[in-house]
N, C-alpha and C. Protein backbone atom coordinates (compact mmCIF):
# COMPACT_ATOMS: atom_id res chain seq x y z
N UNK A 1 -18.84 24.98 -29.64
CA UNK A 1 -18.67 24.85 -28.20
C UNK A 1 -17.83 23.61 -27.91
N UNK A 2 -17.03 23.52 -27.01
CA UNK A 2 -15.91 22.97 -26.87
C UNK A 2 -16.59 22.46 -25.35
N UNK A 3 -15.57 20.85 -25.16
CA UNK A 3 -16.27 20.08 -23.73
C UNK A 3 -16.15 20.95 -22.64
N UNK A 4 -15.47 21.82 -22.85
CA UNK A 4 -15.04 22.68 -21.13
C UNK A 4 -16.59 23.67 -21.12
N UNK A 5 -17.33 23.86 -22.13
CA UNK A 5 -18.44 24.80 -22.49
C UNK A 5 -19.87 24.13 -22.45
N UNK A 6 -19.52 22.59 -22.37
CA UNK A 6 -21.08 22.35 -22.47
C UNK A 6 -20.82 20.51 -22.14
N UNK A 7 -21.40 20.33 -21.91
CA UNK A 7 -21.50 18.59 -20.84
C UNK A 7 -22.94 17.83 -21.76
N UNK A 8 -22.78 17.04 -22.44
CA UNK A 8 -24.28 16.17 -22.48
C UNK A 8 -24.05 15.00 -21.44
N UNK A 9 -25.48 15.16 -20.79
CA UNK A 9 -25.49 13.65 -19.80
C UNK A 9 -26.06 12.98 -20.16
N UNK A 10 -25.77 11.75 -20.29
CA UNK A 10 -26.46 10.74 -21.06
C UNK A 10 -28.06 10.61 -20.57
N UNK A 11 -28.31 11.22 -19.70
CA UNK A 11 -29.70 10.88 -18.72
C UNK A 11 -30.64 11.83 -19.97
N UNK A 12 -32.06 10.86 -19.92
CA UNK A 12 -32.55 10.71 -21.14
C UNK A 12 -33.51 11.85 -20.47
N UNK A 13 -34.10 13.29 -20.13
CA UNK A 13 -35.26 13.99 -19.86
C UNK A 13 -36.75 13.17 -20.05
N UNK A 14 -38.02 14.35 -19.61
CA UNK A 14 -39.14 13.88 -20.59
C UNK A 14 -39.55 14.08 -21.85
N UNK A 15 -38.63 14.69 -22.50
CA UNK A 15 -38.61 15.34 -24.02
C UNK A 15 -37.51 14.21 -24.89
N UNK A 16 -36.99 13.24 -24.08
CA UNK A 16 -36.65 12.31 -24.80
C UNK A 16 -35.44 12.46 -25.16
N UNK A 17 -34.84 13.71 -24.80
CA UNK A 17 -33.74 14.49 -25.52
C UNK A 17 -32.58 14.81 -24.35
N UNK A 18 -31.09 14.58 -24.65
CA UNK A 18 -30.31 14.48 -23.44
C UNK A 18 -30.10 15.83 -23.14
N UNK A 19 -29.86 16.33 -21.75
CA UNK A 19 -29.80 17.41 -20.84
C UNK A 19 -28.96 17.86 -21.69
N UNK A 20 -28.32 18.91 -21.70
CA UNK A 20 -27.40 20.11 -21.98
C UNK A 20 -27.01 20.91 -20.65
N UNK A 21 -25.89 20.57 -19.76
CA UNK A 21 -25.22 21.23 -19.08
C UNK A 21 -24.38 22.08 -19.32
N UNK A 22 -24.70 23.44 -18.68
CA UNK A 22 -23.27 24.18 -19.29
C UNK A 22 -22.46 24.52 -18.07
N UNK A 23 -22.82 23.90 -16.97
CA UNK A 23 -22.03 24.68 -15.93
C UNK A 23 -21.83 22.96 -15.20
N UNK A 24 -20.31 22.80 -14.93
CA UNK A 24 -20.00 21.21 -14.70
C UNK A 24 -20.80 21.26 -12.83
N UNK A 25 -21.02 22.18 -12.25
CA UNK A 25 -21.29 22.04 -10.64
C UNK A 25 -22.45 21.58 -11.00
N UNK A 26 -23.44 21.52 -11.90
CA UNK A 26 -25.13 20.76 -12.19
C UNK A 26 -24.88 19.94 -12.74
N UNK A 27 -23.59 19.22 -12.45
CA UNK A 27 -23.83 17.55 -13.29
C UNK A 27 -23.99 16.68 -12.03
N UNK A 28 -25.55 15.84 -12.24
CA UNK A 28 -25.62 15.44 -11.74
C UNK A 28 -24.69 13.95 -10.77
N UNK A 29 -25.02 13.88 -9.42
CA UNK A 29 -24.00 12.85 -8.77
C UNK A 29 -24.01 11.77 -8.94
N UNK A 30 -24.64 10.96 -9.69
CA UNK A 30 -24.74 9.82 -10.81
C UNK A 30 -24.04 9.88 -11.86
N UNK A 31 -24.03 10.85 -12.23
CA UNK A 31 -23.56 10.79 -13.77
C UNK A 31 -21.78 10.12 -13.67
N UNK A 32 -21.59 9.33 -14.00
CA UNK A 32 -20.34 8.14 -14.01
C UNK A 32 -18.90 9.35 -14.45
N UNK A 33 -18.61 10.40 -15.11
CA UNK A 33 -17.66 11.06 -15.20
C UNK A 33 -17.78 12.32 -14.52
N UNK A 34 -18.94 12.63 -13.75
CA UNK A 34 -19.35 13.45 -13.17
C UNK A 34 -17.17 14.17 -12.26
N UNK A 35 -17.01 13.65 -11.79
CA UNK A 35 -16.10 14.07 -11.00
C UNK A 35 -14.60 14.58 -11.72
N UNK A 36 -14.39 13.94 -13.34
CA UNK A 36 -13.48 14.20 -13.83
C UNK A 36 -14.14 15.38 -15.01
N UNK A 37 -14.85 15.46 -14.80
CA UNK A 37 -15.55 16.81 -16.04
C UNK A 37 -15.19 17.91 -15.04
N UNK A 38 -15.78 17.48 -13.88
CA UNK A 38 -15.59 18.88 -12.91
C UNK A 38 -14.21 19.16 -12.70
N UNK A 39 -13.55 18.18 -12.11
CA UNK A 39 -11.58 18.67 -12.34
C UNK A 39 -10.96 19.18 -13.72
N UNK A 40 -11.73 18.92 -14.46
CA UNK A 40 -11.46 19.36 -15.98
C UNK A 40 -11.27 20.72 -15.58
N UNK A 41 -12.47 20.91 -15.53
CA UNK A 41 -12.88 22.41 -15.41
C UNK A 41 -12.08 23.21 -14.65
N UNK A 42 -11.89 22.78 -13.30
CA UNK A 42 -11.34 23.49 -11.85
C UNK A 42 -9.91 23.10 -12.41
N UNK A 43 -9.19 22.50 -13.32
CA UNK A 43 -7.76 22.51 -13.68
C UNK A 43 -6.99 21.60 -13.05
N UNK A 44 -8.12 20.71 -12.24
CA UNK A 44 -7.61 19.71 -11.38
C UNK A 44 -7.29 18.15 -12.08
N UNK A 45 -7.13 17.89 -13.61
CA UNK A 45 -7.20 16.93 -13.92
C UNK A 45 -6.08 15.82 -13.84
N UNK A 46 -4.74 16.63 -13.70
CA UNK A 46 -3.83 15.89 -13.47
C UNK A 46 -3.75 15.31 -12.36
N UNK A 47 -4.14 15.86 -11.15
CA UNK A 47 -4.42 15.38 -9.92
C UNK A 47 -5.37 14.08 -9.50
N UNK A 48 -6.57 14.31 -10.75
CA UNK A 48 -7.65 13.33 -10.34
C UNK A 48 -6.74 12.17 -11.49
N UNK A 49 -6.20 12.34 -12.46
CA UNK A 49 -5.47 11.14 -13.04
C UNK A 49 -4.46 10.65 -12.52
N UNK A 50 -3.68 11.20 -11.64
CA UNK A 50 -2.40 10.71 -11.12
C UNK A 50 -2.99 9.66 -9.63
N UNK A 51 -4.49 10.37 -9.17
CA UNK A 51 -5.44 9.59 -7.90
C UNK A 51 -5.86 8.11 -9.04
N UNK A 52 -6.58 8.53 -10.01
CA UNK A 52 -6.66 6.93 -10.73
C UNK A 52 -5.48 6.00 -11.11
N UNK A 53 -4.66 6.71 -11.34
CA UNK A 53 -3.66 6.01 -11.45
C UNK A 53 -2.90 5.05 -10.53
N UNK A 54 -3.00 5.84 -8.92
CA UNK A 54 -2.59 4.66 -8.27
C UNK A 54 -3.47 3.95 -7.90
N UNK A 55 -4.68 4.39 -7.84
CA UNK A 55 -5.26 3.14 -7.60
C UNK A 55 -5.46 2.15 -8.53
N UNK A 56 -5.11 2.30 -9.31
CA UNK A 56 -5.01 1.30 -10.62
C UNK A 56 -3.63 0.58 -10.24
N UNK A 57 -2.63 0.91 -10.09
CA UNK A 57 -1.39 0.46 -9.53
C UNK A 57 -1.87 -0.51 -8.11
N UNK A 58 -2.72 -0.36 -7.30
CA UNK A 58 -2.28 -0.55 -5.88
C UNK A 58 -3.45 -2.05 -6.23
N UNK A 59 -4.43 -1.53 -7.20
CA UNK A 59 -6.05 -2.58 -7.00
C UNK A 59 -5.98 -3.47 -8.36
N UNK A 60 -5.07 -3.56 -9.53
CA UNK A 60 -5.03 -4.25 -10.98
C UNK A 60 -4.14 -5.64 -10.37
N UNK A 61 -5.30 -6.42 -11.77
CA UNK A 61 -4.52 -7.62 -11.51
C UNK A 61 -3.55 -7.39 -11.88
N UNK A 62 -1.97 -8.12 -11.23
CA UNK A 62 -1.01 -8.62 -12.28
C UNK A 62 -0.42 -9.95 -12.72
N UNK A 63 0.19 -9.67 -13.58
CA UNK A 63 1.03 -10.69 -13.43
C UNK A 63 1.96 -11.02 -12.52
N UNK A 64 1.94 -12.37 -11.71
CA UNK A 64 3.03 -12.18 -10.83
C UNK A 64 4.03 -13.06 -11.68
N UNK A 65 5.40 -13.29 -11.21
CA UNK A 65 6.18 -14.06 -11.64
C UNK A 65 7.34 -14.37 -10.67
N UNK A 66 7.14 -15.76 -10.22
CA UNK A 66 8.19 -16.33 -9.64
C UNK A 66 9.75 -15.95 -9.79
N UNK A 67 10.51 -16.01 -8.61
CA UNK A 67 11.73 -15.74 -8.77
C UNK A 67 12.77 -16.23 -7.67
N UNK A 68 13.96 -16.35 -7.74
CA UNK A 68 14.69 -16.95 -6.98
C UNK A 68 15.25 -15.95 -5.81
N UNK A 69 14.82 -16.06 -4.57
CA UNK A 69 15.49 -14.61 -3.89
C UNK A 69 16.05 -15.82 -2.95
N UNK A 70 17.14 -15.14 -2.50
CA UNK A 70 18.05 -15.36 -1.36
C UNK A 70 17.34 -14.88 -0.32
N UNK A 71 16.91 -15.31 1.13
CA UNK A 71 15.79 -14.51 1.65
C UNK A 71 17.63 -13.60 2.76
N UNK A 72 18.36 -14.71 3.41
CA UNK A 72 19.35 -13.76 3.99
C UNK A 72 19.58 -12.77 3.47
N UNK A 73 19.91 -12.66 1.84
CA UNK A 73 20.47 -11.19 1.26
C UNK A 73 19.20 -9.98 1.03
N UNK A 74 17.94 -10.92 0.63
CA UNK A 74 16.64 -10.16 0.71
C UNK A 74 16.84 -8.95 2.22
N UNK A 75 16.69 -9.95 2.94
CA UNK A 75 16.12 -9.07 4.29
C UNK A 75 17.48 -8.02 4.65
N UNK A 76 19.00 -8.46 4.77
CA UNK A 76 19.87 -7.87 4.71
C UNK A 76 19.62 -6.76 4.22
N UNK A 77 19.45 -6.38 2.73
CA UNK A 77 18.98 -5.01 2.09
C UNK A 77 17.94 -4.76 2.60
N UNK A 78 16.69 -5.08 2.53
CA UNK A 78 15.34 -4.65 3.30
C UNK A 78 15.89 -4.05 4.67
N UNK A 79 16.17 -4.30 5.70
CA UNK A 79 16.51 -4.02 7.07
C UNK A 79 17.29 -2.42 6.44
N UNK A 80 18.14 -2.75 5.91
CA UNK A 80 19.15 -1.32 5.58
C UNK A 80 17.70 -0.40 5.12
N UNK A 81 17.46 -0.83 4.15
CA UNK A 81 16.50 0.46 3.36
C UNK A 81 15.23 0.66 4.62
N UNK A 82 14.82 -0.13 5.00
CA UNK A 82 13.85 0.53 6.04
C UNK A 82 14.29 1.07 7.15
N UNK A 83 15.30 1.30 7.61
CA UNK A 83 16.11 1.91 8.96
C UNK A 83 15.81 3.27 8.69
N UNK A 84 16.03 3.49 7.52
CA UNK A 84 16.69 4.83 6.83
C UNK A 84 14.95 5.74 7.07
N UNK A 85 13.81 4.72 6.93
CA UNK A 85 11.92 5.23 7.41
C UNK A 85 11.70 5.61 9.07
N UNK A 86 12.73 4.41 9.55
CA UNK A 86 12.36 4.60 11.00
C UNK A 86 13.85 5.38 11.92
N UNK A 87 14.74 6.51 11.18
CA UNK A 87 15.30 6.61 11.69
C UNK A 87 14.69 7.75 12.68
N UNK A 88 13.88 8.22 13.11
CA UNK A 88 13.27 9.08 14.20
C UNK A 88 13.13 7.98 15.41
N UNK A 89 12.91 6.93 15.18
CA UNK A 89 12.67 6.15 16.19
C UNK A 89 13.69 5.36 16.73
N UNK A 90 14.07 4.88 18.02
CA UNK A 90 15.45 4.92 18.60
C UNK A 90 15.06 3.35 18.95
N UNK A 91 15.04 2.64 18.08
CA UNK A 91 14.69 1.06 17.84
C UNK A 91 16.02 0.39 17.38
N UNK A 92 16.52 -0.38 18.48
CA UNK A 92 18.22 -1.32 17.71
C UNK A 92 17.11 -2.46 16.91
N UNK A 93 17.34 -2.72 15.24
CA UNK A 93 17.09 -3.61 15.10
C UNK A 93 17.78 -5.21 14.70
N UNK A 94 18.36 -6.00 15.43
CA UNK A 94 19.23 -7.14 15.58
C UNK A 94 19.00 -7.83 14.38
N UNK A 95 20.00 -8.37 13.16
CA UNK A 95 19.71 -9.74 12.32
C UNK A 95 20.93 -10.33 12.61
N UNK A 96 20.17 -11.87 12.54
CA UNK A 96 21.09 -12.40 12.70
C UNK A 96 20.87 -13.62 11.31
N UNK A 97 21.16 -13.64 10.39
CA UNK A 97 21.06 -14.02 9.24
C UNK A 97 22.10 -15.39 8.78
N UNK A 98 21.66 -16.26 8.43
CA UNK A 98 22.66 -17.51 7.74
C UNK A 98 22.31 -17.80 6.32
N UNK A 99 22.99 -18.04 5.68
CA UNK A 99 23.27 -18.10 4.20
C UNK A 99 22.18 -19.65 4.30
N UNK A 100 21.05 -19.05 3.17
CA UNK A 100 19.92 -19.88 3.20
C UNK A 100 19.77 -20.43 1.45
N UNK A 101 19.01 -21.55 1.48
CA UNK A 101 19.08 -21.81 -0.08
C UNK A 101 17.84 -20.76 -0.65
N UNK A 102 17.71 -20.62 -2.18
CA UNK A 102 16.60 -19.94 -2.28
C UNK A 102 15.08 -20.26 -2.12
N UNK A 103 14.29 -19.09 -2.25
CA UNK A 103 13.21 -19.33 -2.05
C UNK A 103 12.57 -19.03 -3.54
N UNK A 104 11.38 -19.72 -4.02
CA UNK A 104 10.49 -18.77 -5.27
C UNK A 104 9.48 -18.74 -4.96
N UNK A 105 9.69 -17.44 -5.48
CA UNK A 105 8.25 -16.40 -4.86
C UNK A 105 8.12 -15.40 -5.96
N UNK A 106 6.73 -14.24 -6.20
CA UNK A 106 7.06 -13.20 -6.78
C UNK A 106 7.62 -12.17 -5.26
N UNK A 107 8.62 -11.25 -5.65
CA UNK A 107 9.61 -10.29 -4.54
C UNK A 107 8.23 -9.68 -4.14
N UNK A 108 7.38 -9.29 -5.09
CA UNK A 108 6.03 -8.04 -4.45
C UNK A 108 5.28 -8.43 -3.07
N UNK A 109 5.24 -10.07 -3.29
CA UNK A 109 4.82 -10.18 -2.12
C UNK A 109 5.60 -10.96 -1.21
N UNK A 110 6.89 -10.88 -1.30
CA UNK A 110 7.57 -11.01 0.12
C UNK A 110 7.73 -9.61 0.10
N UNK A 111 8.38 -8.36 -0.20
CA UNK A 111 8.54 -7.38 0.13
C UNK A 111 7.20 -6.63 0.79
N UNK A 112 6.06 -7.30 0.56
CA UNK A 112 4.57 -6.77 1.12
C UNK A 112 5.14 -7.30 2.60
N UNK A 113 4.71 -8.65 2.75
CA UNK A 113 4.83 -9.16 4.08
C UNK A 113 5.93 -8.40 4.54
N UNK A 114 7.84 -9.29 4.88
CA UNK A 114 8.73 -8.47 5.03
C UNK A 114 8.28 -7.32 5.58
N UNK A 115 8.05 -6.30 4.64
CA UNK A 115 7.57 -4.57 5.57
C UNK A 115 6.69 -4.90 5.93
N UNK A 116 5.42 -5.01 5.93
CA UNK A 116 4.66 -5.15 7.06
C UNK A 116 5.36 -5.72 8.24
N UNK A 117 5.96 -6.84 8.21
CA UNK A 117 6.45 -7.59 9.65
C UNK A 117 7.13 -6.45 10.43
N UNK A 118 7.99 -5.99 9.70
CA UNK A 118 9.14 -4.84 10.25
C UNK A 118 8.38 -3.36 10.46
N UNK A 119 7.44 -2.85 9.98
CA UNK A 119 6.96 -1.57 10.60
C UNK A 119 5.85 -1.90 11.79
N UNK A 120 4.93 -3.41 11.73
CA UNK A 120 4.34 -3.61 12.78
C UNK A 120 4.94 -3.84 14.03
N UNK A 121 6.45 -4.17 13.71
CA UNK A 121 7.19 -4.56 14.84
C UNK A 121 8.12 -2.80 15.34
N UNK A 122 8.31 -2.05 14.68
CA UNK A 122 8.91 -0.49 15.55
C UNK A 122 7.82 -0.02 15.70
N UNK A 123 6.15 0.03 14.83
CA UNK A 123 5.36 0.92 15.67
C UNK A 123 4.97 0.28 17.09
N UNK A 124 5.09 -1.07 17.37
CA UNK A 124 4.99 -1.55 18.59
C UNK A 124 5.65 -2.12 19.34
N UNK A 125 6.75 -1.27 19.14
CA UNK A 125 7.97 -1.34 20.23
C UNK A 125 8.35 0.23 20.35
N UNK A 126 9.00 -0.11 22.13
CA UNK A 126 9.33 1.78 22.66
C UNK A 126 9.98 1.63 21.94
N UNK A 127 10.34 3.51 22.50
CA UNK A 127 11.65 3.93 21.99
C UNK A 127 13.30 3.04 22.80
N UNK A 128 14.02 3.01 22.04
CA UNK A 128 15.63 1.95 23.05
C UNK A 128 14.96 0.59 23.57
N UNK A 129 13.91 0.29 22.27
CA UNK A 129 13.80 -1.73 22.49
C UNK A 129 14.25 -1.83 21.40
N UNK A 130 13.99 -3.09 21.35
CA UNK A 130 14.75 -3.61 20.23
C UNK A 130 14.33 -4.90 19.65
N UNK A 131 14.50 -5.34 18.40
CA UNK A 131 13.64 -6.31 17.54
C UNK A 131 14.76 -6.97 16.84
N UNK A 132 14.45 -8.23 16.91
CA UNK A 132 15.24 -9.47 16.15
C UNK A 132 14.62 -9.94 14.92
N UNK A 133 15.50 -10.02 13.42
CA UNK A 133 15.35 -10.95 12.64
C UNK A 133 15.80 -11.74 12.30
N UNK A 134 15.31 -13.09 12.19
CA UNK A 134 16.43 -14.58 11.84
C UNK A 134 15.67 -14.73 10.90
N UNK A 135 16.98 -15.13 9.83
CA UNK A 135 16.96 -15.97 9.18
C UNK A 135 17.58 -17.57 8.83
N UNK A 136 16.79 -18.62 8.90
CA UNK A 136 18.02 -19.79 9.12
C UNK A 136 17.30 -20.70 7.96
N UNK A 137 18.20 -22.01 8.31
CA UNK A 137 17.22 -23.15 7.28
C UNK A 137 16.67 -23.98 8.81
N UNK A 138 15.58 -24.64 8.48
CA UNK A 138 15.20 -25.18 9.06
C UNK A 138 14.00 -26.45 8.56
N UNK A 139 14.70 -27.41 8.67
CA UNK A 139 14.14 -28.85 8.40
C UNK A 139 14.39 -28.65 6.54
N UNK A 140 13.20 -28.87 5.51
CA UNK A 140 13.54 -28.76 4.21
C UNK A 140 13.54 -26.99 3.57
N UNK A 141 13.30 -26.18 4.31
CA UNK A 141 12.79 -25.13 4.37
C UNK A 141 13.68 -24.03 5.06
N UNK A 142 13.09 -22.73 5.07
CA UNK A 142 14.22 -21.74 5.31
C UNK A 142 13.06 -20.88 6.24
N UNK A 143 13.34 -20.51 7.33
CA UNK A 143 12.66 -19.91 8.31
C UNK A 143 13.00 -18.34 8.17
N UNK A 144 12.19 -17.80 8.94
CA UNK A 144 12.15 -15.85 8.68
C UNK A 144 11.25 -15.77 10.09
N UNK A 145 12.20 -15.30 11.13
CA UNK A 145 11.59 -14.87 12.74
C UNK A 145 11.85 -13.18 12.81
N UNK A 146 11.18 -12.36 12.86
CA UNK A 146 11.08 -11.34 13.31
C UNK A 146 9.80 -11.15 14.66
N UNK A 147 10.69 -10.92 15.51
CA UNK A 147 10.50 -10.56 17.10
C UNK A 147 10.56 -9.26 17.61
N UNK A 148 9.54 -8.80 18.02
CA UNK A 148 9.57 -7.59 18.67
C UNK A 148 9.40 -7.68 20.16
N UNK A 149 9.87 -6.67 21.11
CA UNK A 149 9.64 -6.61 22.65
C UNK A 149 9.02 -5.43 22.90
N UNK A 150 8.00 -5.09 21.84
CA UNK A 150 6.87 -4.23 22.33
C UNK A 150 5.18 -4.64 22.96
N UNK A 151 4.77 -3.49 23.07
CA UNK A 151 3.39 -3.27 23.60
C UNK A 151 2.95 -4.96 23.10
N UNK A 152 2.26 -5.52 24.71
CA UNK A 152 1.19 -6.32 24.22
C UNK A 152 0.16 -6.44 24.72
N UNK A 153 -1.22 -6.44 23.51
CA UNK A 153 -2.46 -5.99 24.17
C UNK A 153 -2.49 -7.31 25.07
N UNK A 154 -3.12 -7.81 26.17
CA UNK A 154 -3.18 -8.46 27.28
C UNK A 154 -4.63 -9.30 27.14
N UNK A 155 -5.13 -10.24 26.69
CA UNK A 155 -6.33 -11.20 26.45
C UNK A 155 -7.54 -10.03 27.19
N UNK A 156 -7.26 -10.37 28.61
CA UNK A 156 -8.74 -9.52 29.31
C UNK A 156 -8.87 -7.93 28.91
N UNK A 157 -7.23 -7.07 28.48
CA UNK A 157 -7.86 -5.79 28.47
C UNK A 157 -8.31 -5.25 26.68
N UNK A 158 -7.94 -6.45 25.92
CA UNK A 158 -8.78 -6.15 24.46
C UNK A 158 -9.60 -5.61 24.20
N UNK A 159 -10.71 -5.96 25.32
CA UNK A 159 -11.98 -5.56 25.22
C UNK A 159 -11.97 -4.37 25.79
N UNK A 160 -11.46 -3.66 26.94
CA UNK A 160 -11.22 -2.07 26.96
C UNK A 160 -10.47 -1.22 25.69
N UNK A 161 -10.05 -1.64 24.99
CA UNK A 161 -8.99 -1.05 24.31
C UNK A 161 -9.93 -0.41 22.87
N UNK A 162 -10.71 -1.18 22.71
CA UNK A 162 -12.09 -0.88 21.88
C UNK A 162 -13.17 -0.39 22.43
């Protein structure tokens, strides 16, 4: 008998002796592989490995590693490649960019922030507004302003809005 034919669960009976499942829908919802025995079965396994997989991608430590980015040429490309997500939406987005010294950082997480800044700023702006990004130096340091002229929740009506 082959694993697709028969399941032992480690769960110990009163006979001392481990269960023998032959049908994966009676493995119990404890049982720690319980969910990938059953996709086994149902033919679903590539699916449930390609689901562990990113979350292994999205939740693993890594290594990060510092690097030298230009943030003007950074955002320059960033702005292009994200236009191309929000082109349904009729958002001018303005840079106005100056040749900055570098920054070190690992890219994963300026490119985290970066998009976040820029999709929080078109989902909350209409359609034909429009959003500014600067980049400049400023004092020892290099500044990054992204401005939107959308929706703003209003102090007193927060509490309606929830």
């Amino acid at each position: 008998m082959d694993l697709m034919d028969q399941f032992v669960v480690s769960k110990v009976v009163k006979s001392g002796e481990p269960a023998v499942i032959n049908d994966a829908s009676k493995i119990p919802k404890s049982y720690p592989l319980r969910d990938e025995i059953r996709g086994k079965e149902l033919g679903e396994l590539p699916i449930i490995e390609g689901i562990k997989g990113h979350i292994e991608e999205v939740f693993s430590i890594k290594e990060l590693v510092s690097e030298k980015i230009f943030l003007d040429e950074y955002v320059k490309k960033s702005v292009k490649d994200l236009q191309t997500l929000f082109s349904h939406r009729l958002v001018d987005i303005i840079s106005r960019l100056e040749p900055v010294r570098p920054l070190c950082m690992p890219e994963d997480h300026l490119r985290k922030i970066f998009d976040g800044l820029i999709r929080n700023a078109v989902e909350n702006t209409p359609d034909e507004g429009k959003i500014e990004v600067v980049v400049k130096s400023k004092d020892e340091g290099v500044e990054l302003v992204v401005q939107d002229y959308g929706i703003v929740a209003l102090r007193n009506r927060t509490r309606d809005a929830y």
